[in-house]
Protein backbone atom coordinates (compact mmCIF):
# COMPACT_ATOMS: atom_id res chain seq x y z
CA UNK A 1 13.07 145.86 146.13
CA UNK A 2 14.29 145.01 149.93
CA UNK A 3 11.19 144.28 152.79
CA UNK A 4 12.03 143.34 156.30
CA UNK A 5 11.08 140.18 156.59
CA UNK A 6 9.91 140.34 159.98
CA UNK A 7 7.28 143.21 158.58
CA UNK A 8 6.71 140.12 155.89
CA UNK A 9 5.72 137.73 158.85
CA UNK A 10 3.57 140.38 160.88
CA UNK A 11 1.43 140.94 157.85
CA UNK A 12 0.49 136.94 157.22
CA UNK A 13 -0.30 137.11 161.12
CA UNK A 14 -2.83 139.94 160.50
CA UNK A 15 -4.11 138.32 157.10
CA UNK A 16 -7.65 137.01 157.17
CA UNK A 17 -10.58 136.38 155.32
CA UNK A 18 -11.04 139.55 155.18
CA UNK A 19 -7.84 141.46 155.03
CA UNK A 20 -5.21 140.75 152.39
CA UNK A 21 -1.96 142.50 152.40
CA UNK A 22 0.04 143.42 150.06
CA UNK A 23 3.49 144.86 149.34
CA UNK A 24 3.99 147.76 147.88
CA UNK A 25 7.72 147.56 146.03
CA UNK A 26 7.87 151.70 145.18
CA UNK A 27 7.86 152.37 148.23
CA UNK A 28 9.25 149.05 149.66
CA UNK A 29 5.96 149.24 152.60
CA UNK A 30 3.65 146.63 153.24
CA UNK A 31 -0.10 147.46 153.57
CA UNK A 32 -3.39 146.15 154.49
CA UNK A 33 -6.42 145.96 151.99
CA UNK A 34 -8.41 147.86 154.70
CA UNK A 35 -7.00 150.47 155.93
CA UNK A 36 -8.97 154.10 156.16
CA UNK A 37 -6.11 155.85 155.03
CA UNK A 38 -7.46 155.12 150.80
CA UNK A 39 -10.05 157.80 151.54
CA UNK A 40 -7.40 160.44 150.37
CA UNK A 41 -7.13 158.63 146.42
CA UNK A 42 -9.45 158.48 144.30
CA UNK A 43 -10.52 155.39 142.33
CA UNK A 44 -8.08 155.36 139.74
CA UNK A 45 -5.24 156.19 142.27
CA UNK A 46 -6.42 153.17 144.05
CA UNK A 47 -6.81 150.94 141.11
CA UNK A 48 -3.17 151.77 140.42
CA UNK A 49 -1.63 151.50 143.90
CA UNK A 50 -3.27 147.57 144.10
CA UNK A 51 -1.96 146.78 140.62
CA UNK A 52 1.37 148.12 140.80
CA UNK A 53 1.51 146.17 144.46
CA UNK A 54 2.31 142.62 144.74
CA UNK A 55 -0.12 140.28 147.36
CA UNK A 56 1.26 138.32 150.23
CA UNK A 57 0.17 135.12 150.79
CA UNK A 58 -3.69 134.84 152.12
CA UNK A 59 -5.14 132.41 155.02
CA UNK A 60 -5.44 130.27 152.12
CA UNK A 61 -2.28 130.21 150.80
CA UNK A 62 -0.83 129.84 154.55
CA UNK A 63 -3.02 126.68 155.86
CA UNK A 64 -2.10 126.98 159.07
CA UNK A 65 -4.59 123.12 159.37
CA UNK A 66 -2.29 121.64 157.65
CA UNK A 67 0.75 123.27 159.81
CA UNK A 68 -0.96 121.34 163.00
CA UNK A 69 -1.13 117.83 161.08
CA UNK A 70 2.49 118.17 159.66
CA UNK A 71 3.44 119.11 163.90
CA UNK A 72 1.46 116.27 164.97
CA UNK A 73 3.56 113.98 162.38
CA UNK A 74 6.70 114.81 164.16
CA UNK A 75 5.91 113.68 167.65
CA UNK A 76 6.93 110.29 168.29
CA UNK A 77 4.89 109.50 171.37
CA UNK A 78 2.26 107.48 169.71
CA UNK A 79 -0.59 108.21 172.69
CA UNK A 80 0.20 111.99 172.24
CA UNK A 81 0.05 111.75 168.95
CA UNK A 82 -2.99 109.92 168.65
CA UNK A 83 -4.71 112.84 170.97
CA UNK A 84 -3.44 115.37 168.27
CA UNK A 85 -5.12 114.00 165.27
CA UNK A 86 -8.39 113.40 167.61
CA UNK A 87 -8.23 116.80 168.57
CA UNK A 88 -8.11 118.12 164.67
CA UNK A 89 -11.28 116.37 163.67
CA UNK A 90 -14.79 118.33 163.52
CA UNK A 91 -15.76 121.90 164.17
CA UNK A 92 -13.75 123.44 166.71
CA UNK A 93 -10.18 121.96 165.75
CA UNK A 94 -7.70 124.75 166.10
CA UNK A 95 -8.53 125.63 170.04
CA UNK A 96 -8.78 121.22 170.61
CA UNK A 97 -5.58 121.25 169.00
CA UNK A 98 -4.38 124.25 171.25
CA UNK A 99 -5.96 122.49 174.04
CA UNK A 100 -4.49 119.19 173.55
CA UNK A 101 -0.88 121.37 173.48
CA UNK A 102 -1.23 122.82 176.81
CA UNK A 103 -2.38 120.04 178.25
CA UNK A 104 0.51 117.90 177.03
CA UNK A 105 2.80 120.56 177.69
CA UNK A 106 4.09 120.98 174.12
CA UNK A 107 2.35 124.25 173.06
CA UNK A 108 5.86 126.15 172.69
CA UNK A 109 7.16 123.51 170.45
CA UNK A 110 4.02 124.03 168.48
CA UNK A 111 4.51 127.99 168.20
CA UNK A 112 8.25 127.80 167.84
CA UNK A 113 7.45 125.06 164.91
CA UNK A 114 4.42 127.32 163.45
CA UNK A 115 6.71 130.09 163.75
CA UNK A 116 9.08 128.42 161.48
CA UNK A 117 6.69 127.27 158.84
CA UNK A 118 5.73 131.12 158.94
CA UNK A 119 9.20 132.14 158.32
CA UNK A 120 9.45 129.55 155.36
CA UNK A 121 6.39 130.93 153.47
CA UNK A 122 7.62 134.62 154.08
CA UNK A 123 10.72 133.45 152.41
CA UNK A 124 9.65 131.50 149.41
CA UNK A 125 6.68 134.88 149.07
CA UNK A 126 10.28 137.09 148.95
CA UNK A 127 11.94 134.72 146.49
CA UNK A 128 9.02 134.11 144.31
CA UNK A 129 8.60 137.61 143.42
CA UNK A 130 12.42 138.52 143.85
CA UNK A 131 11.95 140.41 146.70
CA UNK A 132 15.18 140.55 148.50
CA UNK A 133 14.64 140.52 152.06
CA UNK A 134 16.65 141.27 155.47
């Protein structure tokens, strides 16, 4: 079993709370839980194609919340950090905390840093189901 993991890393960016993905290792393709194209199997096809298919990690597994805490533990201005943690309390947290980044100027150290927590999930998914990956 080989995926790219770049394929890997588009799929959790799709993944919501209503779409799972999953990866399919006969044919080495990942897929979304959605997608019209099912309309062709029947039920028992389908039953077999999500059971013989292994499940990516879902919104839940990813916690991107916890992503913009562990970011906001790794900037050492105290006053910036401080606006960070304000900014992730109460409804409406992720665009305050997107906010708070453009307005400080530090919203491509946040992507590049999500970016890498992204990667690091894809590749503990790979190695936790001994998916080699490229």
């Amino acid at each position: 079993m080989k995926v790219k993991l770049d394929d890997v890393l588009e799929a959790l960016e799709i993944a919501n709370n209503e779409i799972d993905c999953y990866y399919n290792p006969e044919n080495e393709e990942i897929f979304l839980s959605n997608i019209g194209e099912f309309k062709d199997l029947n039920e028992d096809e389908l039953d077999e194609l999500f059971e013989k298919s292994i499940m990516l990690p879902t919104r839940y597994d990813i916690n991107e919340y916890e992503m913009m805490e562990e970011f906001a533990d790794t900037i050492e201005d105290v006053r910036l950090q401080n606006q960070l943690y304000i900014s992730l309390n109460g409804s409406g947290a992720f665009r305050r905390f997107k906010d708070t980044c453009i307005n400080y100027n530090i919203i491509d150290d946040w992507y590049k840093f999500r970016d890498e927590k992204y990667k690091d999930i894809a590749i503990n998914w790979c190695q936790e189901n001994n998916i080699k990956y490229k």
